[in-house]
PDB file of N, CA and C in Angstrom:
ATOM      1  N   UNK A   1      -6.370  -0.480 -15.746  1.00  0.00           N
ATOM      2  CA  UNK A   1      -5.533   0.220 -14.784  1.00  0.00           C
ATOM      3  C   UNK A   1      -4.096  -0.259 -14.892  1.00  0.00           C
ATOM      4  N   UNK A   2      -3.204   0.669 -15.022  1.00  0.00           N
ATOM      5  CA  UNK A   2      -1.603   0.431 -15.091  1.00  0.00           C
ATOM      6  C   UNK A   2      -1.137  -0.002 -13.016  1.00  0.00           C
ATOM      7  N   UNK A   3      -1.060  -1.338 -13.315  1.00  0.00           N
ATOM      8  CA  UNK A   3      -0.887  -2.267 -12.082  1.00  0.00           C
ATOM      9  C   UNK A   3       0.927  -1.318 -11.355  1.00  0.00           C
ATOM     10  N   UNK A   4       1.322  -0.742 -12.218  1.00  0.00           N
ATOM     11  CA  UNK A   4       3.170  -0.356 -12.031  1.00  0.00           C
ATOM     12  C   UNK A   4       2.654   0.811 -11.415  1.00  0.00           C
ATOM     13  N   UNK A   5       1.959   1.602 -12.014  1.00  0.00           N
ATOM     14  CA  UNK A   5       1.611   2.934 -11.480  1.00  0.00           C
ATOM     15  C   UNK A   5       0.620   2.675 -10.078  1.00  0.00           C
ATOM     16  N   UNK A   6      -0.044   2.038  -9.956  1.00  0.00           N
ATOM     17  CA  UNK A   6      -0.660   1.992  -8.637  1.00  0.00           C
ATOM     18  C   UNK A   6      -0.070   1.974  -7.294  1.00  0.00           C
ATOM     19  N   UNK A   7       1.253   0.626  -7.789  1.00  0.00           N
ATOM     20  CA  UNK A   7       2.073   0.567  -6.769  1.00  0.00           C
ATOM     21  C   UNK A   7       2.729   1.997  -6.424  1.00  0.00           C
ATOM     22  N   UNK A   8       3.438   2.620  -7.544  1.00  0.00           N
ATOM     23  CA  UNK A   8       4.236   3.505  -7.220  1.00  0.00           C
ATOM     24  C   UNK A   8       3.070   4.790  -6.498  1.00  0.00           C
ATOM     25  N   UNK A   9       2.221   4.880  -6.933  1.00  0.00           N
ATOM     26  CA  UNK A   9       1.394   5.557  -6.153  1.00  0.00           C
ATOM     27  C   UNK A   9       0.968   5.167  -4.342  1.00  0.00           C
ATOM     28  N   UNK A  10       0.574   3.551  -3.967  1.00  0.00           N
ATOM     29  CA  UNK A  10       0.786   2.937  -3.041  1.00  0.00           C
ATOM     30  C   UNK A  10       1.861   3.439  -1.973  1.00  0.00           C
ATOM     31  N   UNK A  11       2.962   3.065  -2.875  1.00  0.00           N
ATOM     32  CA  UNK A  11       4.361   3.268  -1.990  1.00  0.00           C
ATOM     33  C   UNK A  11       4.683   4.757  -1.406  1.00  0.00           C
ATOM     34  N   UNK A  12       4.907   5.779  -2.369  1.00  0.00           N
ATOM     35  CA  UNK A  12       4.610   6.702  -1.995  1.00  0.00           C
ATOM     36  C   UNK A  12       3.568   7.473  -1.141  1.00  0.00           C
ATOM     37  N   UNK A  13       2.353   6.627  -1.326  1.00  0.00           N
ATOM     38  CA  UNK A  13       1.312   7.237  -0.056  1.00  0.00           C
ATOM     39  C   UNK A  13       1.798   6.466   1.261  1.00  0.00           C
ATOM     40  N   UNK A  14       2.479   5.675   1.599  1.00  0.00           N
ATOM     41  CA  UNK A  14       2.817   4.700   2.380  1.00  0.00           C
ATOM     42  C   UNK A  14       4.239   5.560   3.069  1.00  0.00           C
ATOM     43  N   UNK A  15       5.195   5.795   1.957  1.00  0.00           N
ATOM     44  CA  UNK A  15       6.076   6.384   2.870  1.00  0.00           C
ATOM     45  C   UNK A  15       5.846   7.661   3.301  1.00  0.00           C
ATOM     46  N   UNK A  16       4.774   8.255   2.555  1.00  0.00           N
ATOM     47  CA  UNK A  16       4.155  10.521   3.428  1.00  0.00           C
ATOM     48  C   UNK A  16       3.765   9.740   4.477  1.00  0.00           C
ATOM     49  N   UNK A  17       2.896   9.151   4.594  1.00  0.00           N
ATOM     50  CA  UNK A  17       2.472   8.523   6.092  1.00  0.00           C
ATOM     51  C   UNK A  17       3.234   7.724   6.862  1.00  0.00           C
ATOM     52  N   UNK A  18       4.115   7.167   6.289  1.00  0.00           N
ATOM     53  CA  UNK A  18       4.994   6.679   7.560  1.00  0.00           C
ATOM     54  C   UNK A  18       4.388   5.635   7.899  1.00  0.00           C
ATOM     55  N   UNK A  19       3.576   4.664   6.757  1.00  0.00           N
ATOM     56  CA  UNK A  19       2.839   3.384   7.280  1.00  0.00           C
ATOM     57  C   UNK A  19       3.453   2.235   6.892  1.00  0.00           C
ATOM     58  N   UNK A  20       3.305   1.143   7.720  1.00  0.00           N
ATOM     59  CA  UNK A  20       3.394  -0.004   7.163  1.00  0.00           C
ATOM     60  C   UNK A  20       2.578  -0.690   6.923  1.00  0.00           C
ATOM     61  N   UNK A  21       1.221  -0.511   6.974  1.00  0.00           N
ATOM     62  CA  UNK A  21       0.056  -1.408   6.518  1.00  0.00           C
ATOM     63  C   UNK A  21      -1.162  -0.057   6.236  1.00  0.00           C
ATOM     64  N   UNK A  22      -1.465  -0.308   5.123  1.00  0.00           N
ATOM     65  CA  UNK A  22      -2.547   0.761   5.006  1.00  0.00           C
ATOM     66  C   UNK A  22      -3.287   0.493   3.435  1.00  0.00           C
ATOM     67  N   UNK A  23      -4.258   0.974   3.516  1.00  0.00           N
ATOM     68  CA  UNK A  23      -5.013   0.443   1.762  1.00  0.00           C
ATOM     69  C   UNK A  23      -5.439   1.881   1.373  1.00  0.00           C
ATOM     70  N   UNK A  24      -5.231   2.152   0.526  1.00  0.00           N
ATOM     71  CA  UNK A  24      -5.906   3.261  -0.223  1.00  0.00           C
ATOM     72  C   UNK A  24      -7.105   3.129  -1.656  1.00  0.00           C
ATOM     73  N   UNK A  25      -8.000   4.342  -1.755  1.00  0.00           N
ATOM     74  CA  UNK A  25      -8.550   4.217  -2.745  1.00  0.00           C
ATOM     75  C   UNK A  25      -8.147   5.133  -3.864  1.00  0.00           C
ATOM     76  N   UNK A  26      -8.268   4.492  -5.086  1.00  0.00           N
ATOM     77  CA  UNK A  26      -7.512   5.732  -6.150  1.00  0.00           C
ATOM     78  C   UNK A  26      -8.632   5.663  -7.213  1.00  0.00           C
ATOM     79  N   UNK A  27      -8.712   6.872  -7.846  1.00  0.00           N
ATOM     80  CA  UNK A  27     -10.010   6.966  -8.883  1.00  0.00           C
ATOM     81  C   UNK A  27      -8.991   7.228 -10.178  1.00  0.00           C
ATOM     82  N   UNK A  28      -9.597   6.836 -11.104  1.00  0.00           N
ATOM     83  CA  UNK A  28      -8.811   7.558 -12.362  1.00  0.00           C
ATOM     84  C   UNK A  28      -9.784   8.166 -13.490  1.00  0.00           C
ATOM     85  N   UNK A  29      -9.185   9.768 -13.712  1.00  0.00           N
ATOM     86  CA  UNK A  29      -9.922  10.404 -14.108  1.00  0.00           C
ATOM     87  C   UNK A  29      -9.916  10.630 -15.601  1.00  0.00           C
ATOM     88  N   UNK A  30     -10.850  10.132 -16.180  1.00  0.00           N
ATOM     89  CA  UNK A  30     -11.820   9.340 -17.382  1.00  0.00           C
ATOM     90  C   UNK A  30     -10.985  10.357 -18.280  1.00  0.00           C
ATOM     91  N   UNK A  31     -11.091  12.004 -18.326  1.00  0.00           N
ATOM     92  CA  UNK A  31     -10.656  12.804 -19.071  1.00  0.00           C
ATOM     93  C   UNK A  31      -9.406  13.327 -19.405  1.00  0.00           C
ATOM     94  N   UNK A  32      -8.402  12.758 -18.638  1.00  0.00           N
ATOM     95  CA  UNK A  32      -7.099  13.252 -18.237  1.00  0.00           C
ATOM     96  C   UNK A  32      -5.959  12.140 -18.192  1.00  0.00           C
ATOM     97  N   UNK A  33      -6.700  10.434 -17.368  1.00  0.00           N
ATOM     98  CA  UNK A  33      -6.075   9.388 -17.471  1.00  0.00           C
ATOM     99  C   UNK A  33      -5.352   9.636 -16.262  1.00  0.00           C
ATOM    100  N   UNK A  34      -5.261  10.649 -15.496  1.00  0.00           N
ATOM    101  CA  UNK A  34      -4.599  11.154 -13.789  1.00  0.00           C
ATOM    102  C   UNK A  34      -5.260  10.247 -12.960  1.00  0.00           C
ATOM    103  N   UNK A  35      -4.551   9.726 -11.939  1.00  0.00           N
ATOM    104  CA  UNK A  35      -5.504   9.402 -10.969  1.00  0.00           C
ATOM    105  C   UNK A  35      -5.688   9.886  -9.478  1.00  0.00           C
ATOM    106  N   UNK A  36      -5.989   9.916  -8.670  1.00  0.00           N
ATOM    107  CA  UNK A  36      -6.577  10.691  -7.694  1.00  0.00           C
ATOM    108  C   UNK A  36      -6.800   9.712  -6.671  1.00  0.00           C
ATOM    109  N   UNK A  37      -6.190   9.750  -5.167  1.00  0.00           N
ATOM    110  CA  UNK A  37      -6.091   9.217  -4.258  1.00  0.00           C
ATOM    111  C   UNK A  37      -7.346   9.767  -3.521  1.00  0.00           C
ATOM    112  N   UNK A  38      -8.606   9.026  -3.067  1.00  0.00           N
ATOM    113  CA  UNK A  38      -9.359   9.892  -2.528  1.00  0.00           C
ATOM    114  C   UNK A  38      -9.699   8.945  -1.068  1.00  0.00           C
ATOM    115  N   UNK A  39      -9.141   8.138  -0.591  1.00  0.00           N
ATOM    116  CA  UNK A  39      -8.799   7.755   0.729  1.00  0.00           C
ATOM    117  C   UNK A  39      -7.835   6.923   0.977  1.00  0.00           C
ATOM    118  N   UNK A  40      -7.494   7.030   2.429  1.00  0.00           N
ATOM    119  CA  UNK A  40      -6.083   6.932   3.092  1.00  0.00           C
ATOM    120  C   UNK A  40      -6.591   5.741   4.293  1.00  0.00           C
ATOM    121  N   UNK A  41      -6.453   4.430   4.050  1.00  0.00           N
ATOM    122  CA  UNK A  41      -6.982   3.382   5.284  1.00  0.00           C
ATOM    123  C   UNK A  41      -5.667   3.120   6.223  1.00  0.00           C
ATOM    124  N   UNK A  42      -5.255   3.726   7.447  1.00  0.00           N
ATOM    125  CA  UNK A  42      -4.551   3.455   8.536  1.00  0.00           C
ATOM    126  C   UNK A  42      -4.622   1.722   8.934  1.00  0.00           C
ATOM    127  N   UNK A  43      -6.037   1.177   9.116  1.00  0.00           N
ATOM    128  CA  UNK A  43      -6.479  -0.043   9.702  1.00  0.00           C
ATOM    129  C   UNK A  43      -6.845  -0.617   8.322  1.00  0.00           C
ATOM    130  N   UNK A  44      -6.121  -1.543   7.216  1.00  0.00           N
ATOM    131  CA  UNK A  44      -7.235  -1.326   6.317  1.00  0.00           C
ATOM    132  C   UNK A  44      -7.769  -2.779   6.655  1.00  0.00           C
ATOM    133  N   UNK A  45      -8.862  -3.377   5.464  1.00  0.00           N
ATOM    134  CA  UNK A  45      -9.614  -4.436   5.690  1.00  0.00           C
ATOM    135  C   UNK A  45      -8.913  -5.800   4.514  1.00  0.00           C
ATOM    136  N   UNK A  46      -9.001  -6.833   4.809  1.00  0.00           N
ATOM    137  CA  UNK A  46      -8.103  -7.666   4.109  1.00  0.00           C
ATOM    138  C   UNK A  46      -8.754  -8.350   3.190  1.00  0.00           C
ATOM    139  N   UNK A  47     -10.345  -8.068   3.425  1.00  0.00           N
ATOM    140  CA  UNK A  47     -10.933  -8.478   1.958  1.00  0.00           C
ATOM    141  C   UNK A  47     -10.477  -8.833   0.493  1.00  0.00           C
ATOM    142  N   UNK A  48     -10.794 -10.205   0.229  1.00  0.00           N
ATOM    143  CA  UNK A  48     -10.427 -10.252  -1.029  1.00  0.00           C
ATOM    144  C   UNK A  48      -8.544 -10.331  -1.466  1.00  0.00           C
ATOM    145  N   UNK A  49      -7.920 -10.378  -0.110  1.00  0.00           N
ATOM    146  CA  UNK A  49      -6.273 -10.435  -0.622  1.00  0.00           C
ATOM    147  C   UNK A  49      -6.209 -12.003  -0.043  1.00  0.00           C
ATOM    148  N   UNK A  50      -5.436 -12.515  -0.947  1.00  0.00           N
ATOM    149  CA  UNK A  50      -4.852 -14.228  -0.793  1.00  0.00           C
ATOM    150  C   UNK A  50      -4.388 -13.978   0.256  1.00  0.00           C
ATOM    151  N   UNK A  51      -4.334 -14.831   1.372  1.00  0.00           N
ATOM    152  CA  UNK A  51      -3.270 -14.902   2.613  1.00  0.00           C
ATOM    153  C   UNK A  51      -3.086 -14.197   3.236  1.00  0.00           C
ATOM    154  N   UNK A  52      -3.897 -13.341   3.866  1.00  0.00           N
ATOM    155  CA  UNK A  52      -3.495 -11.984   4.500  1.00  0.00           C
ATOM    156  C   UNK A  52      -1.993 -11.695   5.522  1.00  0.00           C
ATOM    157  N   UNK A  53      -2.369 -13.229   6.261  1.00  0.00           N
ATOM    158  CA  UNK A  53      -1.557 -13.525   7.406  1.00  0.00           C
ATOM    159  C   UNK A  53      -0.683 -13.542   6.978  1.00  0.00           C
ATOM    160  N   UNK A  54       0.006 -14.422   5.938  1.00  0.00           N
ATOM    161  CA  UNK A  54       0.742 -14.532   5.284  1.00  0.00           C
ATOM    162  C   UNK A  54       1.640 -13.088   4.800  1.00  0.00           C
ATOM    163  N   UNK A  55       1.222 -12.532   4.533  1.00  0.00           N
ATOM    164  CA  UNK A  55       1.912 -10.936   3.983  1.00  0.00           C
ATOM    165  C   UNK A  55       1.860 -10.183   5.403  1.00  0.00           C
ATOM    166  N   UNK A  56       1.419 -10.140   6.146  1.00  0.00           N
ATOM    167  CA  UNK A  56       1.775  -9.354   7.270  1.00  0.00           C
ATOM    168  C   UNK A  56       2.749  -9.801   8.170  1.00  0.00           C
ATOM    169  N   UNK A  57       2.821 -11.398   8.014  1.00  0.00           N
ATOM    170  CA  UNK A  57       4.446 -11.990   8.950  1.00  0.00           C
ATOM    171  C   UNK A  57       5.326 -11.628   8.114  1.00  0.00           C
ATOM    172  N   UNK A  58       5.335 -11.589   6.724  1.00  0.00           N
ATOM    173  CA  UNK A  58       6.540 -11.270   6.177  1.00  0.00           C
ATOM    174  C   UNK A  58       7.245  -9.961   6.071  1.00  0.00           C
ATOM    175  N   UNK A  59       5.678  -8.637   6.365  1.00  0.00           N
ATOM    176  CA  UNK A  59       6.289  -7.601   6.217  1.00  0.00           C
ATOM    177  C   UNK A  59       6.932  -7.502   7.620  1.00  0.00           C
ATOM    178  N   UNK A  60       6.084  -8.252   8.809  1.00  0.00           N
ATOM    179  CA  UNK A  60       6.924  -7.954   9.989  1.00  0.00           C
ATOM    180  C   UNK A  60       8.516  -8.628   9.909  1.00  0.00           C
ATOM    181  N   UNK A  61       8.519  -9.625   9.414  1.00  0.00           N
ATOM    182  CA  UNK A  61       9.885 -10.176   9.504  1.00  0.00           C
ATOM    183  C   UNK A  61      10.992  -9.019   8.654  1.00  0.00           C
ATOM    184  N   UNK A  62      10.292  -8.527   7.717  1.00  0.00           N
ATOM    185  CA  UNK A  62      11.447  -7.550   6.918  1.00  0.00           C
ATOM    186  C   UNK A  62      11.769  -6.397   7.671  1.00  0.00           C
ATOM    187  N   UNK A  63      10.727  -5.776   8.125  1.00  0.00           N
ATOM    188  CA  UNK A  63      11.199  -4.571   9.247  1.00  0.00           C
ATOM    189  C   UNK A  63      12.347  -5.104  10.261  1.00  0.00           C
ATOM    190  N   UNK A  64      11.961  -6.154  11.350  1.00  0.00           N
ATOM    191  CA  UNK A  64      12.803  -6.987  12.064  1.00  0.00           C
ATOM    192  C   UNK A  64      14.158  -7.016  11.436  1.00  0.00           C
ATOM    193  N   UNK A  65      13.860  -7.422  10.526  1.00  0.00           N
ATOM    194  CA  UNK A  65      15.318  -7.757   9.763  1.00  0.00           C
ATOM    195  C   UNK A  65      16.518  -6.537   9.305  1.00  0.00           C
ATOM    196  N   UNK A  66      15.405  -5.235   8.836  1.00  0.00           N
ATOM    197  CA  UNK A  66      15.897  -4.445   8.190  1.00  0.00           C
ATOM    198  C   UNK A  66      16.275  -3.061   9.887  1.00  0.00           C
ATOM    199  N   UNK A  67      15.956  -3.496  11.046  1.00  0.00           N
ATOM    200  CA  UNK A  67      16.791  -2.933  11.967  1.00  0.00           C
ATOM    201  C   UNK A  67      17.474  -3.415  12.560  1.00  0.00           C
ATOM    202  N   UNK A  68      17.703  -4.939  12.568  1.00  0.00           N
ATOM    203  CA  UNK A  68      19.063  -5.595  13.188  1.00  0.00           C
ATOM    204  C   UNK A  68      20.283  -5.516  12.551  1.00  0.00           C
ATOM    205  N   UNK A  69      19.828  -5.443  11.211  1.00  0.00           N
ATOM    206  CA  UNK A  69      21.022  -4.869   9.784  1.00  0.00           C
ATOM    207  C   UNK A  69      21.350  -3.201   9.892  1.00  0.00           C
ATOM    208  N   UNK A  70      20.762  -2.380  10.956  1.00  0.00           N
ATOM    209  CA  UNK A  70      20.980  -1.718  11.152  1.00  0.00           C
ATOM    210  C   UNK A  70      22.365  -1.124  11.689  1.00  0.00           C
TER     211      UNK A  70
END
């Protein structure tokens, strides 16, 4: 799996929704090499990510940050 393309896929499902925390699932299709977003996690689950806590104070601190720079 191309790790560059996931993100950019990520990000973009992140900003149509207007989320700041969300996990998605993406399939990639065997015949074509396309891949295909086939769910959208609002709440997602933190399974398996290093530090969870850790990445969620920081994304809160960047929002924080990025409207006082407002």
């Amino acid at each position: 799996l191309d790790e560059t393309h996931l993100h950019r896929i990520a990000e973009a499902v992140r900003d149509a929704f207007q989320l700041n925390l969300l996990s998605i699932d993406v399939l990639k299709i065997s015949n074509t090499n396309n891949y295909a977003v086939i769910d959208v996690n609002y709440f997602p689950c933190y399974n398996g990510m290093d530090n969870p806590s850790e990445y969620v104070f920081q994304m809160c601190q960047r929002k924080l940050n990025s409207r006082s720079s407002s």
